[in-house]
Each structure stands twice: as structure tokens, then as C-alpha cells.
PDB file of N, CA and C in Angstrom:
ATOM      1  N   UNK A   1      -3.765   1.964   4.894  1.00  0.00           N
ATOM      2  CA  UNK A   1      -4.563   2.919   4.187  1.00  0.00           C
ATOM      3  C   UNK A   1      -4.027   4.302   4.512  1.00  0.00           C
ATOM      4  N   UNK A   2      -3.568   5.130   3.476  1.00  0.00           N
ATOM      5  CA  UNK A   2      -3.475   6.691   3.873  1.00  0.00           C
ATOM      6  C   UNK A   2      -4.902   7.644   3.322  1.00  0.00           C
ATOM      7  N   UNK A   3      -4.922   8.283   3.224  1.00  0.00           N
ATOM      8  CA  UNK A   3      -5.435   9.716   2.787  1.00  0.00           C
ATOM      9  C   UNK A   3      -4.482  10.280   2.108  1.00  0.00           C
ATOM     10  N   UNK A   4      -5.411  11.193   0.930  1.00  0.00           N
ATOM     11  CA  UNK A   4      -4.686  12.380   0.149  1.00  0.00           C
ATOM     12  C   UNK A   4      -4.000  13.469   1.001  1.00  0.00           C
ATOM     13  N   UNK A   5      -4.405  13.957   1.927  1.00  0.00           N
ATOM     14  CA  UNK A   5      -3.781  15.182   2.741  1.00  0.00           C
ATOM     15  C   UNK A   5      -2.702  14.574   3.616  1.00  0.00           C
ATOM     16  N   UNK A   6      -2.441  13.263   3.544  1.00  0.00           N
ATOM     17  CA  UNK A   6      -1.425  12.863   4.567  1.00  0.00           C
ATOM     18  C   UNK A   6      -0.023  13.277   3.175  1.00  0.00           C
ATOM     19  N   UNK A   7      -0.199  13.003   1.994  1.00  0.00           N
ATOM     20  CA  UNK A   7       0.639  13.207   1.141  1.00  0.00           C
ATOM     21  C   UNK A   7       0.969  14.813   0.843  1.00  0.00           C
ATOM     22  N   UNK A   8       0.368  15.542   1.485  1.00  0.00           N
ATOM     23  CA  UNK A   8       0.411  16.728   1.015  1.00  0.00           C
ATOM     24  C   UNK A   8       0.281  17.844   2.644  1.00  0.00           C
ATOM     25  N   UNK A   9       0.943  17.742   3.274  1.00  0.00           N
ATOM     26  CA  UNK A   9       0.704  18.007   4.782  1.00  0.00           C
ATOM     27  C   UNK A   9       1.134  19.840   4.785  1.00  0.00           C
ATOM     28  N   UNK A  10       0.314  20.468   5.108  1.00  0.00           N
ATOM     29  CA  UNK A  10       0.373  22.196   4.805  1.00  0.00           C
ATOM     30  C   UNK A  10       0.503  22.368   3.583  1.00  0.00           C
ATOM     31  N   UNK A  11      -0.035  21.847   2.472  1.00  0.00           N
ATOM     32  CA  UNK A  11      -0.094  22.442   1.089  1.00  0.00           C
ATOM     33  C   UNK A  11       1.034  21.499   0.316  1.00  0.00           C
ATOM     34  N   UNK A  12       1.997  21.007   0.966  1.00  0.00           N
ATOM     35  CA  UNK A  12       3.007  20.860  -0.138  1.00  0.00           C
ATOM     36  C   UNK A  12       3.727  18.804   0.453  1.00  0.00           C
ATOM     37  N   UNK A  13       4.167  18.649  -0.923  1.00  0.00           N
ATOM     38  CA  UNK A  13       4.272  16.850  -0.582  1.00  0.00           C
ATOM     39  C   UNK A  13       5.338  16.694   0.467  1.00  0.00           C
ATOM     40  N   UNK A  14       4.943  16.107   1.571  1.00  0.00           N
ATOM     41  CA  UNK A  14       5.390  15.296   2.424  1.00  0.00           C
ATOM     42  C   UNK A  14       6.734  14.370   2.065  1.00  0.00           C
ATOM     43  N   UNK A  15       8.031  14.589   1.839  1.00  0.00           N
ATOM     44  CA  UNK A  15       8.925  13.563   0.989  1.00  0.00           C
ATOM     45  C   UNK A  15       9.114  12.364   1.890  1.00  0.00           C
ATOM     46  N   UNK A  16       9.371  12.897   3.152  1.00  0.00           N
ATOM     47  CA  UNK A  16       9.824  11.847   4.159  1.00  0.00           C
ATOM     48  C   UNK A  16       8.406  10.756   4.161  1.00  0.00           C
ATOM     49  N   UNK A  17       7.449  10.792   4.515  1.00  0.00           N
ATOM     50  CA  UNK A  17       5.866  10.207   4.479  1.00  0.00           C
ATOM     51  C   UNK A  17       6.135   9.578   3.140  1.00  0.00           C
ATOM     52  N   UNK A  18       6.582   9.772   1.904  1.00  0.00           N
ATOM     53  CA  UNK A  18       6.568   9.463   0.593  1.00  0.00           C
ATOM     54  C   UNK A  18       6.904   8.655   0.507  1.00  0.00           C
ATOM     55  N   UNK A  19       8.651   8.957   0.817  1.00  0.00           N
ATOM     56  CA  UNK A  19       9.767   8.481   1.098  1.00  0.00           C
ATOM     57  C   UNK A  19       9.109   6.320   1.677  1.00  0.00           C
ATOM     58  N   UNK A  20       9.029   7.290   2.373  1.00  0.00           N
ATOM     59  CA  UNK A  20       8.284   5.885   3.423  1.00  0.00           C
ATOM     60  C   UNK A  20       7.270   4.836   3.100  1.00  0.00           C
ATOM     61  N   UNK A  21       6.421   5.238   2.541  1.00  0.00           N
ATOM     62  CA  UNK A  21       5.361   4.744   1.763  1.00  0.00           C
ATOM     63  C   UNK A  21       6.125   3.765   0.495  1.00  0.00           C
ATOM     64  N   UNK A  22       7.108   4.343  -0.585  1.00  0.00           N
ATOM     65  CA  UNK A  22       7.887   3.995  -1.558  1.00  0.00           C
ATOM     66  C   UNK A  22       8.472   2.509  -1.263  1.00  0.00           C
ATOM     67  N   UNK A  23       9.292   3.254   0.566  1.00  0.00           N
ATOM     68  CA  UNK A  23      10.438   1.583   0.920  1.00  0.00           C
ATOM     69  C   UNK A  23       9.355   0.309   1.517  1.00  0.00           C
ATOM     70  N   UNK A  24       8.368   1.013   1.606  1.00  0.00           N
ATOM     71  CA  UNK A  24       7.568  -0.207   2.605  1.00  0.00           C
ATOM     72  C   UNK A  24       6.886  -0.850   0.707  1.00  0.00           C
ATOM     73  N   UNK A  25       6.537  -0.211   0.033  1.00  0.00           N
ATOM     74  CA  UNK A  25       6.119  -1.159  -1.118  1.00  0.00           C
ATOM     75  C   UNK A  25       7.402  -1.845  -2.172  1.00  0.00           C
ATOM     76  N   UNK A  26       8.086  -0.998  -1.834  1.00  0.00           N
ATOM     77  CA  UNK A  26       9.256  -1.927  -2.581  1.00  0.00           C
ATOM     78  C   UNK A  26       9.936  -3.332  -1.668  1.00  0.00           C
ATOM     79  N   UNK A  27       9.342  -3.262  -0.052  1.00  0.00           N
ATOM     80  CA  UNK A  27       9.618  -4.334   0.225  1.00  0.00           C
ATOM     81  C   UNK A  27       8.538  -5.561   0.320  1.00  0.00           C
ATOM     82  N   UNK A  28       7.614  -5.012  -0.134  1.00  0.00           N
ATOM     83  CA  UNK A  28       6.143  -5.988  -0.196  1.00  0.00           C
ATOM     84  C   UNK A  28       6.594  -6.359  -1.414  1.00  0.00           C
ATOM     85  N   UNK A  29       7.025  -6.138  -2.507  1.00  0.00           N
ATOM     86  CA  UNK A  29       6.833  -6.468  -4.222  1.00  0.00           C
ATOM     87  C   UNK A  29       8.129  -7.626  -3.724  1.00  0.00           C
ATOM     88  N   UNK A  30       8.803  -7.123  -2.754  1.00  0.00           N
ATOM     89  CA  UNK A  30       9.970  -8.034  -3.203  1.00  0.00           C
ATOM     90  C   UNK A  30      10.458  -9.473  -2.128  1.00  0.00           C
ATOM     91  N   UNK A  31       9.575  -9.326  -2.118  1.00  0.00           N
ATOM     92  CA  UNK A  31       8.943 -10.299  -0.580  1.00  0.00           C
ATOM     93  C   UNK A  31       8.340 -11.451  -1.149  1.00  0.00           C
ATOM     94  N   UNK A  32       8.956 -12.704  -1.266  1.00  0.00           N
ATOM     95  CA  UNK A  32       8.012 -13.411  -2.273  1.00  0.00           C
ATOM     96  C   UNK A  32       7.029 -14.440  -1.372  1.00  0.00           C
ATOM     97  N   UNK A  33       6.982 -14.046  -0.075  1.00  0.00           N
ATOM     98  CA  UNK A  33       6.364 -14.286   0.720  1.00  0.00           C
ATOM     99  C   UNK A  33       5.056 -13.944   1.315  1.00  0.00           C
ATOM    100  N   UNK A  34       5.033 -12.795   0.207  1.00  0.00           N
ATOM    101  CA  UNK A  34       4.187 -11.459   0.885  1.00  0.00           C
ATOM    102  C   UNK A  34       3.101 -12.117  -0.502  1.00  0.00           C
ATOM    103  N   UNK A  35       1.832 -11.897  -0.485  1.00  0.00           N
ATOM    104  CA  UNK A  35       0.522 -11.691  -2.108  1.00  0.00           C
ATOM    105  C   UNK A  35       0.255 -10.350  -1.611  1.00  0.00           C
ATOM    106  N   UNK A  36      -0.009  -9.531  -2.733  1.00  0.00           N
ATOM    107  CA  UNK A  36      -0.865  -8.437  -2.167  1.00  0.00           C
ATOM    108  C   UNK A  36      -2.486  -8.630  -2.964  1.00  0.00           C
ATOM    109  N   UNK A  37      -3.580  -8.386  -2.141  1.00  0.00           N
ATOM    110  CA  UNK A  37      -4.600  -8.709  -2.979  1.00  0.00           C
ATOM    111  C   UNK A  37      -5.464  -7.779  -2.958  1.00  0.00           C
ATOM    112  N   UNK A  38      -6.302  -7.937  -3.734  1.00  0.00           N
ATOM    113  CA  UNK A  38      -7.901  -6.573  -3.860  1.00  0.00           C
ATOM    114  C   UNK A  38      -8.733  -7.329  -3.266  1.00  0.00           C
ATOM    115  N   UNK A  39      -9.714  -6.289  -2.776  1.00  0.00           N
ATOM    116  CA  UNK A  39     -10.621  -6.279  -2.371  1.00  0.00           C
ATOM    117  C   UNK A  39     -11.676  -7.294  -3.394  1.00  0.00           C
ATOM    118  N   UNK A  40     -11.597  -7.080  -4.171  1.00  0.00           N
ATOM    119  CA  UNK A  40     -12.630  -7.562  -5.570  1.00  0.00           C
ATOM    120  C   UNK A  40     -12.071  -8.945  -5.364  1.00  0.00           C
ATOM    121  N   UNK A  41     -10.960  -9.539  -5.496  1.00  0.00           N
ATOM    122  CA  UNK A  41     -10.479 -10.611  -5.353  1.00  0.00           C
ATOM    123  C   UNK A  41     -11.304 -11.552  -4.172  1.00  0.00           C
ATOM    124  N   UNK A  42     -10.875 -10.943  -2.866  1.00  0.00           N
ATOM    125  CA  UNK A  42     -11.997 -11.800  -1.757  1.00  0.00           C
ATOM    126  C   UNK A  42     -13.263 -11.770  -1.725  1.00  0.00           C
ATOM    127  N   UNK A  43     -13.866 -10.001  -1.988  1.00  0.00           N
ATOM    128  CA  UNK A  43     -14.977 -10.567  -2.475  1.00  0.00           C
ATOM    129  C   UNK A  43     -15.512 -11.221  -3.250  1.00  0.00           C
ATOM    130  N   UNK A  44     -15.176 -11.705  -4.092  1.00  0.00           N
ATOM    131  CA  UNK A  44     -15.757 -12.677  -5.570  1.00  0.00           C
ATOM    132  C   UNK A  44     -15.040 -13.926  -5.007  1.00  0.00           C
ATOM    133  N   UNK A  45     -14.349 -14.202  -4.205  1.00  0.00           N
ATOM    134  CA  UNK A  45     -13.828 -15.629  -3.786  1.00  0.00           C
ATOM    135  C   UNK A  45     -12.714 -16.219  -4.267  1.00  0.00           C
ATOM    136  N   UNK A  46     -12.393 -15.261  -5.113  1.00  0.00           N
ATOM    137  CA  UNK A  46     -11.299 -15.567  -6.224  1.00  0.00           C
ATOM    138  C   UNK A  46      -9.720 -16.308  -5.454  1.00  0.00           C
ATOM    139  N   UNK A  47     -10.216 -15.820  -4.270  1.00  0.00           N
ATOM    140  CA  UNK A  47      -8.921 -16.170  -3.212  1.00  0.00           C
ATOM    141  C   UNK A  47      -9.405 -16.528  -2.007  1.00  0.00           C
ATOM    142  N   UNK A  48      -8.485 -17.948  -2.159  1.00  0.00           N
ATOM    143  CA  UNK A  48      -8.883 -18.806  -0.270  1.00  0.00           C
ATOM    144  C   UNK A  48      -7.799 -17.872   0.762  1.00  0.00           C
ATOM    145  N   UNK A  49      -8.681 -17.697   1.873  1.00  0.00           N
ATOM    146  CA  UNK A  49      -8.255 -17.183   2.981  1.00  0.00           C
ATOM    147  C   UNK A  49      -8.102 -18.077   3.882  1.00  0.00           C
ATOM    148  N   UNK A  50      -6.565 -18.283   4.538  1.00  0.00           N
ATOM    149  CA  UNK A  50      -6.777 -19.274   5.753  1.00  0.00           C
ATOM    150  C   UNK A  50      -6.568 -18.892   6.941  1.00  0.00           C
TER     151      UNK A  50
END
């Protein structure tokens, strides 16, 4: 989880923090190992947790 002000650190965007944020989801999408899921999903049951 971030915050809005972590993206924007003294007024102006953070690239490196960005930067970072960008490689860590491009390696979750490409991870076919990895699900990413919502919240709405477990709550409604829609997905077994083991």
C-alpha cells in the first residue's frame, strides 16, 4: 500500500519511488505464479484462500 504524498515527496513526483513501484508491477503481471486479487473478490468468496 502507498499513499498519494509518497508519489509526490516536497511538491513534485518522486521518479525513483515511481520508477520502483512500475518494476515491482511489471514483475507481478509477469509472474504467472503470482494472482493479484481485490478485496471484493475475498470478501464475496469469489476466491478460495489456502
Amino acid at each position: 500500500m502507498t499513499h498519494w504524498w509518497e508519489y509526490f515527496r516536497d511538491g513534485r513526483p518522486d521518479q525513483q519511488f515511481i520508477s520502483v513501484l512500475h518494476a515491482t508491477a511489471d514483475f507481478l503481471a509477469s509472474d504467472p505464479e503470482i494472482r493479484v486479487l481485490t478485496f471484493d473478490d475475498v470478501v464475496d468468496s469469489r476466491i478460495l484462500l489456502s
